[in-house]
N, C-alpha and C. Protein backbone atom coordinates (compact mmCIF):
# COMPACT_ATOMS: atom_id res chain seq x y z
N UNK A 1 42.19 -45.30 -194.43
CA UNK A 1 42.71 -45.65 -193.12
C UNK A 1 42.91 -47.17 -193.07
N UNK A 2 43.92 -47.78 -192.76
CA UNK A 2 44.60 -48.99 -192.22
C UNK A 2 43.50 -49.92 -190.85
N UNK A 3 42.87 -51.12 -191.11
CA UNK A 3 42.45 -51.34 -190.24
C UNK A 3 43.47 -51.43 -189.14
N UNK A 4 42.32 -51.62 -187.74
CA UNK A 4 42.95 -51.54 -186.54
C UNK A 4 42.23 -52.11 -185.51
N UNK A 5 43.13 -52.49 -184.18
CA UNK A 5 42.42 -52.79 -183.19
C UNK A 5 42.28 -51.96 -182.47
N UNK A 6 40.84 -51.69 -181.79
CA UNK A 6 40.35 -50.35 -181.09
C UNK A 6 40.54 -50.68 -179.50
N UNK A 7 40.62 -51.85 -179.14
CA UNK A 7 40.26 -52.31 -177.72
C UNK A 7 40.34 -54.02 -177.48
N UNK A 8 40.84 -54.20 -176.63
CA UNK A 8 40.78 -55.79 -176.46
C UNK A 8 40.73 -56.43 -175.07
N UNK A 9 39.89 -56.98 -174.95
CA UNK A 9 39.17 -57.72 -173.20
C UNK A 9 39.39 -59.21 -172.92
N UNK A 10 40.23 -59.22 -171.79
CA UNK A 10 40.40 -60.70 -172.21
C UNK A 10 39.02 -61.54 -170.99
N UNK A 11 38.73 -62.61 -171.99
CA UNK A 11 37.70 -63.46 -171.26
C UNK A 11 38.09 -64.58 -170.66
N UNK A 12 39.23 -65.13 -170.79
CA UNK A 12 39.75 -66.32 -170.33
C UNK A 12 40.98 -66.33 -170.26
N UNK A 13 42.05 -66.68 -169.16
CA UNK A 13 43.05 -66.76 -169.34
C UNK A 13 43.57 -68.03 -168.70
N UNK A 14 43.84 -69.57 -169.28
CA UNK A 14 44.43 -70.42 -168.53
C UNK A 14 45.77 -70.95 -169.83
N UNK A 15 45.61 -71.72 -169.90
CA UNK A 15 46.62 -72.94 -171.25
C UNK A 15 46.17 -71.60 -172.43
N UNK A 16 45.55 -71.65 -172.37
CA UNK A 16 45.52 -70.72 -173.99
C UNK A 16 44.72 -69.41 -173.41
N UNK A 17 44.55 -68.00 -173.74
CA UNK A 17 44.25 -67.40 -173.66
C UNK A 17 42.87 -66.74 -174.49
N UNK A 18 41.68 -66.21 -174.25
CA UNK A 18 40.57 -65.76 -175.10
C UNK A 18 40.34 -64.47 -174.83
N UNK A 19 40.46 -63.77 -175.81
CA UNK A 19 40.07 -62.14 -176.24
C UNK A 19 39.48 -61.73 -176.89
N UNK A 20 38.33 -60.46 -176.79
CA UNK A 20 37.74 -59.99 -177.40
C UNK A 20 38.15 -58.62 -177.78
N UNK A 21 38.47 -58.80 -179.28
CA UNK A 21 38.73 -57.18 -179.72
C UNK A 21 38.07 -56.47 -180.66
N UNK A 22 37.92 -55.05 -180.22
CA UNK A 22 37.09 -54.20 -180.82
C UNK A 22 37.81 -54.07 -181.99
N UNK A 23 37.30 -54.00 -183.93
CA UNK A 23 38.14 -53.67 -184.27
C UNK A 23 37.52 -52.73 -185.43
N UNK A 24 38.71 -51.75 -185.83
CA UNK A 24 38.08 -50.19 -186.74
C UNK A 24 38.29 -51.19 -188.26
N UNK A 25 37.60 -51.47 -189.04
CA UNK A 25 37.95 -51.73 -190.63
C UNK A 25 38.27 -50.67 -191.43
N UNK A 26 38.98 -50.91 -192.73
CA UNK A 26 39.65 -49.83 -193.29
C UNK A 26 38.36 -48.80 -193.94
N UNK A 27 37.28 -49.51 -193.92
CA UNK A 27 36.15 -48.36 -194.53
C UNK A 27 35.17 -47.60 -192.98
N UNK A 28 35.57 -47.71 -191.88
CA UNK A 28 35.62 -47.10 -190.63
C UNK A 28 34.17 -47.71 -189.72
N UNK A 29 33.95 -49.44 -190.62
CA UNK A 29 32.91 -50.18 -189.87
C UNK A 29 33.85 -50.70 -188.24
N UNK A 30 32.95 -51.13 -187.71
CA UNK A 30 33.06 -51.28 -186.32
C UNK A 30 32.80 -52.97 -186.02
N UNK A 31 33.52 -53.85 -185.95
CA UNK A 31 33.50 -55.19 -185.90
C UNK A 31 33.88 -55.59 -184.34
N UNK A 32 33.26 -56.89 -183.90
CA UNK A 32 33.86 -57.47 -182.94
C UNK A 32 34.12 -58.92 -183.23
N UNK A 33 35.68 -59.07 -183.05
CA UNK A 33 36.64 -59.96 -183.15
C UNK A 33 36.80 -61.24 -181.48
N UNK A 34 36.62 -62.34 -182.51
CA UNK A 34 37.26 -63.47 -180.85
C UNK A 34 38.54 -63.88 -181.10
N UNK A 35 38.98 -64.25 -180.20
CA UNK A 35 40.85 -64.82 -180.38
C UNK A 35 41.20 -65.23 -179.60
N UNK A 36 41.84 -66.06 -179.57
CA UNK A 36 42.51 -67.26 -178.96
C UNK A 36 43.97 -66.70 -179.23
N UNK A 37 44.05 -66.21 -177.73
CA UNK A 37 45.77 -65.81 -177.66
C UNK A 37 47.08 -66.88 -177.87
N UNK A 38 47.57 -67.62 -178.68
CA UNK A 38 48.04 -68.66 -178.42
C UNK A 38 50.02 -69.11 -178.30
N UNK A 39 50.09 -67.51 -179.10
CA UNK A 39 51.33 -67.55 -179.15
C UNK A 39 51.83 -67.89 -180.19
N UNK A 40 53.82 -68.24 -180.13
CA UNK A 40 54.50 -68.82 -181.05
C UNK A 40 54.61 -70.33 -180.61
N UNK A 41 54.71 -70.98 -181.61
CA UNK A 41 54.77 -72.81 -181.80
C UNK A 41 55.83 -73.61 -182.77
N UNK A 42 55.94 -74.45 -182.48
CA UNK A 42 57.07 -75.42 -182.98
C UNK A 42 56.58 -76.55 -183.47
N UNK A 43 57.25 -77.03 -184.65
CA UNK A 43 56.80 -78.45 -185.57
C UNK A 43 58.01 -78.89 -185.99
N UNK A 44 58.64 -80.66 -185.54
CA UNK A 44 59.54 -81.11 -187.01
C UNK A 44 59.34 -82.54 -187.28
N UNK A 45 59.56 -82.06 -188.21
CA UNK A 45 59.10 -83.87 -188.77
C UNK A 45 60.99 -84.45 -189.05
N UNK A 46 60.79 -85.69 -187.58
CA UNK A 46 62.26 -86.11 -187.93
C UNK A 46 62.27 -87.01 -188.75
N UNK A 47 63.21 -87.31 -189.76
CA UNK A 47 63.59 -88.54 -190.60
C UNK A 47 64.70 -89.28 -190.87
N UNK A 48 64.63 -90.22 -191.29
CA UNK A 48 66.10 -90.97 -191.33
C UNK A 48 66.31 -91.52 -192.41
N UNK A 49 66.98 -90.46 -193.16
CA UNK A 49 67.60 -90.94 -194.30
C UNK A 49 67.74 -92.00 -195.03
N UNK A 50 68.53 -92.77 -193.77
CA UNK A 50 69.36 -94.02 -194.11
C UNK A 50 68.36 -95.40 -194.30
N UNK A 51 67.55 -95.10 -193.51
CA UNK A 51 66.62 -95.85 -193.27
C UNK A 51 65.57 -96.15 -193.93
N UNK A 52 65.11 -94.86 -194.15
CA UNK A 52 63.95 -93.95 -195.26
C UNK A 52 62.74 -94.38 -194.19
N UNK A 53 62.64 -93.97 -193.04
CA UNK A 53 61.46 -93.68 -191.95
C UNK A 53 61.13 -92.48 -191.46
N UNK A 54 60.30 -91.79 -191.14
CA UNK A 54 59.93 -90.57 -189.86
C UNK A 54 59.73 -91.28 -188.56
N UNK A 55 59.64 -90.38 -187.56
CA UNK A 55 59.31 -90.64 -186.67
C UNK A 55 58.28 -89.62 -186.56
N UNK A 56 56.96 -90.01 -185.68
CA UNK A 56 55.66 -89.25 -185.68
C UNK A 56 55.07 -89.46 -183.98
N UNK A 57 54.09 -88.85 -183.94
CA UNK A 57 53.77 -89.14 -182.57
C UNK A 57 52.44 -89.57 -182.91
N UNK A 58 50.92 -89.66 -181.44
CA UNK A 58 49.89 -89.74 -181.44
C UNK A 58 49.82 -89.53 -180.21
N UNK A 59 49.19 -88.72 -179.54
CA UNK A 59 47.96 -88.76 -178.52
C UNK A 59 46.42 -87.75 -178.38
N UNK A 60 46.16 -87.94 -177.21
CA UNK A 60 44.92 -87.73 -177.32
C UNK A 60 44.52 -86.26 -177.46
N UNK A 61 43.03 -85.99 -178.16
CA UNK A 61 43.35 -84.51 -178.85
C UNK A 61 41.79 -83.97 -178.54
N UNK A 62 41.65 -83.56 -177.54
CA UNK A 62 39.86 -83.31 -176.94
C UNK A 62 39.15 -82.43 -177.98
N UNK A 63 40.28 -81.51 -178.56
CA UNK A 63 38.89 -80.58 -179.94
C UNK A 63 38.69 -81.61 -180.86
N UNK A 64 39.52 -82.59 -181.53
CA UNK A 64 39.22 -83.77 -182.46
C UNK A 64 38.19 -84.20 -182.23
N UNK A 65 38.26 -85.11 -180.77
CA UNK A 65 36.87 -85.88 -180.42
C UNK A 65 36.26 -85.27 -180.90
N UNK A 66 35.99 -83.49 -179.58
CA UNK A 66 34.28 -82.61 -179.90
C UNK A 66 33.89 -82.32 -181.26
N UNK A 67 34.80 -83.12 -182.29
CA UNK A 67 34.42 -82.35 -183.56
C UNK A 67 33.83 -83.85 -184.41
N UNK A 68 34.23 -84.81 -183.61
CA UNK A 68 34.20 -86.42 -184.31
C UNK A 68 34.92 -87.23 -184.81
N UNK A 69 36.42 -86.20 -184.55
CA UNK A 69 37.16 -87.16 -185.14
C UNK A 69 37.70 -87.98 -184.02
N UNK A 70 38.79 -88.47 -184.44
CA UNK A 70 39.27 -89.90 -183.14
C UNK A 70 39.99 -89.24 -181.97
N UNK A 71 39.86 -90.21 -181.18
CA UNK A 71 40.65 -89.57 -180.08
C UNK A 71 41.89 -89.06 -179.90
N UNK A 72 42.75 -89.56 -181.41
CA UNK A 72 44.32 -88.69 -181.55
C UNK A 72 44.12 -89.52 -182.50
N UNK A 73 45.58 -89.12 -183.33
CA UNK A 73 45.52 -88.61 -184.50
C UNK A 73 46.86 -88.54 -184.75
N UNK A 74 48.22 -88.99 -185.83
CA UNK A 74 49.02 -89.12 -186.45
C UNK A 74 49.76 -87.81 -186.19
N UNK A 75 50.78 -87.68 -186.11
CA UNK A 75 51.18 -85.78 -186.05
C UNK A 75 52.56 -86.06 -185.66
N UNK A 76 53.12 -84.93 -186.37
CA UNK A 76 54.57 -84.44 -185.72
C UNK A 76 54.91 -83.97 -184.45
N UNK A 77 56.15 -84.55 -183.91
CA UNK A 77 56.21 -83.52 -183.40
C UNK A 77 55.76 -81.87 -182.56
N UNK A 78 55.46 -81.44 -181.64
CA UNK A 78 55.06 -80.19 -181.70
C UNK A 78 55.08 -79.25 -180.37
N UNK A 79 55.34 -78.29 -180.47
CA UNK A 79 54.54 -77.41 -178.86
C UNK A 79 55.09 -76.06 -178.87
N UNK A 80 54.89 -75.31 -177.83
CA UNK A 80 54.61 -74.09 -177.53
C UNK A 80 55.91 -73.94 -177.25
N UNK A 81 56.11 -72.41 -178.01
CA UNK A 81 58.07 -72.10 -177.87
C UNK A 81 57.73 -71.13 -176.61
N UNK A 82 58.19 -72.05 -175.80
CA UNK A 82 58.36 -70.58 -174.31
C UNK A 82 59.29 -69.47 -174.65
N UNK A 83 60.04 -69.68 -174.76
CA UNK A 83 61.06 -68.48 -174.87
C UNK A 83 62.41 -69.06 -175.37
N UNK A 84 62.95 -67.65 -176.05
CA UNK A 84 64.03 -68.29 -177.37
C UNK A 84 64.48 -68.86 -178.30
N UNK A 85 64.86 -69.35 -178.64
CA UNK A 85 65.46 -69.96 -179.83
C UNK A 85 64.51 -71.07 -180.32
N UNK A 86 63.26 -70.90 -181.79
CA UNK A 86 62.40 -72.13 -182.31
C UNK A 86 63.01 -72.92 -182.53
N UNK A 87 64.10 -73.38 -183.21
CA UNK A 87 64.71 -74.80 -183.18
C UNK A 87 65.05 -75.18 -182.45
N UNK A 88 65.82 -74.51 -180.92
CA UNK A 88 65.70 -75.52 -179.53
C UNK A 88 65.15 -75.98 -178.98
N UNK A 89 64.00 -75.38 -179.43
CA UNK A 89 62.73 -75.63 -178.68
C UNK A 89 62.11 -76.79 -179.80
N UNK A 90 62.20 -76.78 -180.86
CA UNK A 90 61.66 -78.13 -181.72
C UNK A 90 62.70 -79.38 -181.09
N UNK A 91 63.71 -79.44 -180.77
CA UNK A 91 64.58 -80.32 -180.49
C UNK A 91 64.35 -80.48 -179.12
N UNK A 92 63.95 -79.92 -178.29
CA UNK A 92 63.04 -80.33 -176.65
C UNK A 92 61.99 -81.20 -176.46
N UNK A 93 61.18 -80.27 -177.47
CA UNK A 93 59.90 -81.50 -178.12
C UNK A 93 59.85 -82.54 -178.94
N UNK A 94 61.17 -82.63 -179.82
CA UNK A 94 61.25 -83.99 -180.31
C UNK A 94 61.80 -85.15 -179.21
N UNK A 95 62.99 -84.78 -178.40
CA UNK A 95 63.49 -84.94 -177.17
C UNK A 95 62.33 -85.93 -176.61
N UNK A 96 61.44 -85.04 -175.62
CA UNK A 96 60.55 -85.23 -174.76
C UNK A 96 59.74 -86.11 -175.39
N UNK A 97 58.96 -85.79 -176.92
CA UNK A 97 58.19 -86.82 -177.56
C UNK A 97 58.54 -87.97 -178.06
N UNK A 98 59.35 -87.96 -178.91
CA UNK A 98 59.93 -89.22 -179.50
C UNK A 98 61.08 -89.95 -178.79
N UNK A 99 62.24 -89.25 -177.76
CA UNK A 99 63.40 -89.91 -177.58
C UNK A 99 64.31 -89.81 -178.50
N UNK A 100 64.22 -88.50 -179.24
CA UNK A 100 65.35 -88.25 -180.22
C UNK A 100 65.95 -87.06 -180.06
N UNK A 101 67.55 -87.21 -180.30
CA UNK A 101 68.15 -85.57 -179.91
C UNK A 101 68.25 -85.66 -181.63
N UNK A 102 68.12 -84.78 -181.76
CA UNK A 102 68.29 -83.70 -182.98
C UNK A 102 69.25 -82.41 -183.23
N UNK A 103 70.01 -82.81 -184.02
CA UNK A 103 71.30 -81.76 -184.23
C UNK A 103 70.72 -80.57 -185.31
N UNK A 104 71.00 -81.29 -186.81
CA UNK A 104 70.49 -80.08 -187.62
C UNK A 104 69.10 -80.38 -187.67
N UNK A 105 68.82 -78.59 -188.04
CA UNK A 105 67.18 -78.70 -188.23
C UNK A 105 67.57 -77.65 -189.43
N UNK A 106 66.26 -78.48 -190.53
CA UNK A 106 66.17 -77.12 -191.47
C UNK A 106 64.71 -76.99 -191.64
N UNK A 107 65.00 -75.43 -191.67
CA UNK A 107 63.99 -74.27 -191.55
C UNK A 107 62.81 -74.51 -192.85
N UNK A 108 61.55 -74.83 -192.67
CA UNK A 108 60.62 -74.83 -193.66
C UNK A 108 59.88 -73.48 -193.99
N UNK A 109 59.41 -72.94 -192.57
CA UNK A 109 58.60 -71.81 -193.17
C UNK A 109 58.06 -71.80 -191.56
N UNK A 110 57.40 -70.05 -191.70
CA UNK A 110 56.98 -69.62 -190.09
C UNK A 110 55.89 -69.77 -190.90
N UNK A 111 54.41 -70.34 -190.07
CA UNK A 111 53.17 -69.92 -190.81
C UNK A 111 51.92 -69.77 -189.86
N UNK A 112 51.32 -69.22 -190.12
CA UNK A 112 50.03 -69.22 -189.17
C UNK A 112 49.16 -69.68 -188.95
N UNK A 113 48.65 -70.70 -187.79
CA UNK A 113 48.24 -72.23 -187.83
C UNK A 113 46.80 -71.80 -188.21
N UNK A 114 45.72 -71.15 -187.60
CA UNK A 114 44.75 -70.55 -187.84
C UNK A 114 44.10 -68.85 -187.60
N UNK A 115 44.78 -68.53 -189.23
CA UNK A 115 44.70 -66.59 -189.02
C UNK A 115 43.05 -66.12 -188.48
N UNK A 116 42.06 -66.83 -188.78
CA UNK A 116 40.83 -66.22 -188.73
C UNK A 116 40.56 -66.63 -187.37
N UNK A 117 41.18 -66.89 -186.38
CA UNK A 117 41.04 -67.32 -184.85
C UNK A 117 41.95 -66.63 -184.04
N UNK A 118 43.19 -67.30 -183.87
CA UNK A 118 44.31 -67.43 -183.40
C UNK A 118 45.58 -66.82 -183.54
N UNK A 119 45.87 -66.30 -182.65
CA UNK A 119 47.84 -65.56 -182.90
C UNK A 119 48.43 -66.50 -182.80
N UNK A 120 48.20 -67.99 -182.73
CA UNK A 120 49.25 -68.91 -183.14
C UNK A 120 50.31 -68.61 -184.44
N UNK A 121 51.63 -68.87 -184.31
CA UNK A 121 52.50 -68.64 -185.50
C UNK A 121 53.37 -69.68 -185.21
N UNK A 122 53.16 -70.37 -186.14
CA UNK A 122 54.11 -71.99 -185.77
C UNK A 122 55.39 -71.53 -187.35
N UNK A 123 56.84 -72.45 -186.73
CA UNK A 123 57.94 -72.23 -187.58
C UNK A 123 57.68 -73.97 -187.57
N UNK A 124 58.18 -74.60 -188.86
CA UNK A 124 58.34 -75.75 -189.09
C UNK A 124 59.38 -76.20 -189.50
N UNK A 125 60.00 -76.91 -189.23
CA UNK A 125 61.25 -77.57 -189.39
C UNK A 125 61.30 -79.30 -190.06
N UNK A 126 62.69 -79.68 -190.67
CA UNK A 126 62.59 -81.07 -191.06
C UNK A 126 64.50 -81.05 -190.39
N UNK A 127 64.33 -82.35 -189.95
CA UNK A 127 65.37 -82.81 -189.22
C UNK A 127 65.85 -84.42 -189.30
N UNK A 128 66.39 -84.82 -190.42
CA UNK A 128 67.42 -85.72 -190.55
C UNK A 128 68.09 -86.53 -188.66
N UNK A 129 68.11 -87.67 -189.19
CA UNK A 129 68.69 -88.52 -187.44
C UNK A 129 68.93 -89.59 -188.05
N UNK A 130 69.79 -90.41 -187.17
CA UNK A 130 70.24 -91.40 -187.80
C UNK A 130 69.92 -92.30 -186.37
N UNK A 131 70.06 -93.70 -186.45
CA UNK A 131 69.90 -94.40 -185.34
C UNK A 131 70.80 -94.17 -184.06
N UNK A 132 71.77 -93.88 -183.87
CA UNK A 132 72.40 -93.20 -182.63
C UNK A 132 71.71 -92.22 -181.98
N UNK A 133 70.51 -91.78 -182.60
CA UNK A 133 69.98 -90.28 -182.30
C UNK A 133 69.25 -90.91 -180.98
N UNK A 134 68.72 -92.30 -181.10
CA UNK A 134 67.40 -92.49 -180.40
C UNK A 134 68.00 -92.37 -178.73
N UNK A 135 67.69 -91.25 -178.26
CA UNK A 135 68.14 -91.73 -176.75
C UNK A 135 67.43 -91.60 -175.90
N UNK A 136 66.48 -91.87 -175.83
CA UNK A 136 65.54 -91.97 -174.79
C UNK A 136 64.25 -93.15 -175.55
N UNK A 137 63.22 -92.35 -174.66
CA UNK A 137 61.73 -93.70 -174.88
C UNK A 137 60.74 -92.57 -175.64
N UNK A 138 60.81 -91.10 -174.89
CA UNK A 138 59.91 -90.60 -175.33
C UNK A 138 58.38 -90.32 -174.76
N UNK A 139 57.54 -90.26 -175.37
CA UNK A 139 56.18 -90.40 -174.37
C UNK A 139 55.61 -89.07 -173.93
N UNK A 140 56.43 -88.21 -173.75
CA UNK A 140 56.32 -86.48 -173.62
C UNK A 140 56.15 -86.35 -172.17
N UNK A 141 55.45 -85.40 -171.67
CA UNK A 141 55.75 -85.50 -169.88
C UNK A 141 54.20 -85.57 -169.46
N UNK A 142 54.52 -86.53 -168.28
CA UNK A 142 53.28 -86.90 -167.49
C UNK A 142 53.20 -85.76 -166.78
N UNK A 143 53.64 -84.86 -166.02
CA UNK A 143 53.63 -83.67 -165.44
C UNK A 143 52.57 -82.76 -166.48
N UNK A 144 52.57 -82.44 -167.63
CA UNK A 144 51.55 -82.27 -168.26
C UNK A 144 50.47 -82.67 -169.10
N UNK A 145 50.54 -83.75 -168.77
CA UNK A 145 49.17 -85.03 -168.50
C UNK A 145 49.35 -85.75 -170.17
N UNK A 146 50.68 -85.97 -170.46
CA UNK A 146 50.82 -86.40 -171.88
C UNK A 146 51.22 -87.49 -171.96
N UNK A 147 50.68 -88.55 -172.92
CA UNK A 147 50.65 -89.96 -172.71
C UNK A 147 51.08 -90.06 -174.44
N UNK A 148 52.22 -89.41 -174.56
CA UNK A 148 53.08 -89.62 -176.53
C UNK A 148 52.93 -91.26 -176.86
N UNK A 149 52.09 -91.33 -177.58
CA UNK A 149 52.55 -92.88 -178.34
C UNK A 149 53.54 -92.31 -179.66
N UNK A 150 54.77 -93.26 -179.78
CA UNK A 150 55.39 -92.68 -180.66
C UNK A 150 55.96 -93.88 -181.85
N UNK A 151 55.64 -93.04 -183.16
CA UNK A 151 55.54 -94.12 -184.34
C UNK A 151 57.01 -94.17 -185.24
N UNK A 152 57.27 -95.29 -185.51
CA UNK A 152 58.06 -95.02 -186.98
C UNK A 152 57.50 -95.70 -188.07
N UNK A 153 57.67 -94.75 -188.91
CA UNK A 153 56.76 -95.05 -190.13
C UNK A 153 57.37 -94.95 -191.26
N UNK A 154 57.39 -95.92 -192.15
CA UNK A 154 58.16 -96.06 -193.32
C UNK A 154 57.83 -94.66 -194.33
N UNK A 155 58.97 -94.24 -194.79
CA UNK A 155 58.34 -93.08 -195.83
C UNK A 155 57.68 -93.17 -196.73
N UNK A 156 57.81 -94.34 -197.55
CA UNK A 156 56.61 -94.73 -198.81
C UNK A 156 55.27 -94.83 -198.27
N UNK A 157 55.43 -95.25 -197.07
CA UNK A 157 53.85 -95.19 -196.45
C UNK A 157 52.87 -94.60 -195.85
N UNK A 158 54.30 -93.43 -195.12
CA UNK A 158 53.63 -92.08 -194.45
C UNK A 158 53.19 -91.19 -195.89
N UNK A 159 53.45 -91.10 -196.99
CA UNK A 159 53.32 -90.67 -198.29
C UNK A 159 51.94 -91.30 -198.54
N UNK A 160 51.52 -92.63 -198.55
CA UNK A 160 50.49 -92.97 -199.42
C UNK A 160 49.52 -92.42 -198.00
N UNK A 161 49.83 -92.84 -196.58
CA UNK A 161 48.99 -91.94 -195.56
C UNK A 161 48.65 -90.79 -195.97
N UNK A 162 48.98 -89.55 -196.55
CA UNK A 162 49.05 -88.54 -196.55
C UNK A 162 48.23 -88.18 -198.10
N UNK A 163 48.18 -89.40 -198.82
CA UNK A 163 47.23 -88.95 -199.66
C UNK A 163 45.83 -89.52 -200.21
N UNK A 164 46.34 -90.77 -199.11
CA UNK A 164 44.21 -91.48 -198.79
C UNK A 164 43.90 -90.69 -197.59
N UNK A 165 44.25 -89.77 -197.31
CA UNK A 165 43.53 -88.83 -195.98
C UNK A 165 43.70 -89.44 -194.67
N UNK A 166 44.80 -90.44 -194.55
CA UNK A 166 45.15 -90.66 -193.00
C UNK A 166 45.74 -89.82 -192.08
N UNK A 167 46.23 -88.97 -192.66
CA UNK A 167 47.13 -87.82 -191.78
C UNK A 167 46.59 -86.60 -192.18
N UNK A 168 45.74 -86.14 -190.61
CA UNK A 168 44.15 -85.51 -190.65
C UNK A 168 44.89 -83.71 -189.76
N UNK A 169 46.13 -84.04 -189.94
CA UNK A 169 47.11 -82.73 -188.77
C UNK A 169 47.57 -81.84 -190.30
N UNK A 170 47.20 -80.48 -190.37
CA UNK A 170 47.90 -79.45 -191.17
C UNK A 170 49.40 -79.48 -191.26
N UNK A 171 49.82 -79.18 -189.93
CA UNK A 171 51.69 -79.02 -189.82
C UNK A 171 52.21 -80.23 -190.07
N UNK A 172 51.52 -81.36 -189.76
CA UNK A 172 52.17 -82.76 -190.47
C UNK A 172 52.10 -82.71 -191.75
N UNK A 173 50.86 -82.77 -192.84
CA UNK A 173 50.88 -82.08 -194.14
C UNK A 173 51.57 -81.42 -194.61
N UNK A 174 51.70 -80.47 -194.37
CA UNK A 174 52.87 -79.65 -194.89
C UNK A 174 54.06 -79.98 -194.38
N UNK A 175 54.54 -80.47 -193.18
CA UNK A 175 56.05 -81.18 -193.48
C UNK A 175 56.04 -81.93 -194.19
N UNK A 176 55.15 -82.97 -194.55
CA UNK A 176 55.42 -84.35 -195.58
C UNK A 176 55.68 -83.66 -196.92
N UNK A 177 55.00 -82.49 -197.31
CA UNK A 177 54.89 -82.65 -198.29
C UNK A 177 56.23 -81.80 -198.99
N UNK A 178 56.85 -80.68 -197.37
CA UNK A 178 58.39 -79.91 -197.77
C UNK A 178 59.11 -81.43 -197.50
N UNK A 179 59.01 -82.42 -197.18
CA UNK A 179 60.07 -83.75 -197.41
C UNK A 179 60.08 -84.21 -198.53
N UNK A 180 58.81 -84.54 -199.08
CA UNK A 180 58.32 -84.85 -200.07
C UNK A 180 58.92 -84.30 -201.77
N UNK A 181 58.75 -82.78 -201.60
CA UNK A 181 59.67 -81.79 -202.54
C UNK A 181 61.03 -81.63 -202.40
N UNK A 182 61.81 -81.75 -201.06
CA UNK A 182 62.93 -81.75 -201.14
C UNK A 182 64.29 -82.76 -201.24
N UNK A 183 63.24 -84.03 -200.79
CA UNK A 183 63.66 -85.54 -200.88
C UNK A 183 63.05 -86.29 -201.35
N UNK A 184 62.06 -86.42 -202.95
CA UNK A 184 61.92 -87.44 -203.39
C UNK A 184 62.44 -88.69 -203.79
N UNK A 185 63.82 -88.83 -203.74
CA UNK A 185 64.34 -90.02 -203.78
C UNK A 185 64.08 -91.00 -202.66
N UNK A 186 63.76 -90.23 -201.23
CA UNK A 186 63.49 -91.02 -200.30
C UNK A 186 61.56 -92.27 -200.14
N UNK A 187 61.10 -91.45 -200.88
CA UNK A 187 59.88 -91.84 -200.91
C UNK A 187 59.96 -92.72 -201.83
N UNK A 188 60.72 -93.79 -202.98
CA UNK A 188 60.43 -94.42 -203.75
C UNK A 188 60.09 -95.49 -203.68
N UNK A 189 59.51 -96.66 -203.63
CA UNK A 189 59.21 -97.63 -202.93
C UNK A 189 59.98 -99.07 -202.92
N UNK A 190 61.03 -98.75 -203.93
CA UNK A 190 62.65 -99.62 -203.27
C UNK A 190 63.75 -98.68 -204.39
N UNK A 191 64.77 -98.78 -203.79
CA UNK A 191 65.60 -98.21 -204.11
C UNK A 191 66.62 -99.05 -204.79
């Protein structure tokens, strides 16, 4: 028999959702499961070619602190796809965060931010801009209490970040590193 979920109770429902589910294992043990309902999510790491920079964000990140790390933390891009289309929705949040419109986006991979918790399923994207792109300031919305500091960061350097352990975000990791494989010429440290 195929495991399964037998039953599920939810304990919390605000910004993120918490559930408890009963669940059957394939040898017919009886487990209880926690979860964090969280949904589908969005990531892109924009860059500029021409330039050879990303653009990145930082703000403040309350599970970091409770865990010790800093109060925010280096990161792409990111947020919660309400409804429809994941790359419009990555291009809202680059929008809102950085002050960049974003035309093409290419598709990295759908992946699952944390399976042993969470129904989070984030799609990641990398998105090319050129300086005309910048049209706004950025900062993300005070309406949902977000205070975006927003970076540009040379690519040779977001690279050596990424491998003395400055860039402490998974979905940033793994975009650097699908930029990284698909544009190494950009990372060289003069051209």
């Amino acid at each position: 028999m195929a495991a399964r979920i037998g039953g599920v109770r939810l304990v919390h429902d605000g910004w993120a959702r918490y559930l408890v589910a009963e669940v059957m294992q394939e040898d017919g043990t009886r487990i209880t499961r926690e979860m964090e309902d969280h949904g589908r999510a969005v990531a892109v790491l924009p860059y500029d070619p021409e330039r050879r920079v990303a653009t990145l964000v930082s703000q403040f990140r309350a599970p970091v602190l409770y865990s010790g790390g800093p109060p925010s933390h280096i990161e792409v891009p990111a947020g919660l796809l309400d409804e429809g289309d994941s790359a419009d929705e990555a291009r809202r949040e680059a929008m809102e965060e950085t002050g960049l419109r974003l035309s093409q986006l290419d598709f990295v991979a759908s992946t699952w931010s944390m399976p042993g918790i969470s129904t989070e399923r984030m799609d990641l994207f990398l998105a090319a801009y050129g300086e005309a792109d910048r049209t706004g300031t950025g900062g993300g919305l005070a309406a949902e209490g977000e205070a975006v500091a927003v970076h540009e960061i040379p690519l040779p350097e977001l690279a050596a970040m990424g491998r003395r352990g400055a860039i402490t975000d998974m979905k940033s990791l793994t975009l650097l590193f699908a930029l990284q494989l698909q544009r190494p010429d950009l990372f060289a440290e003069s051209r």
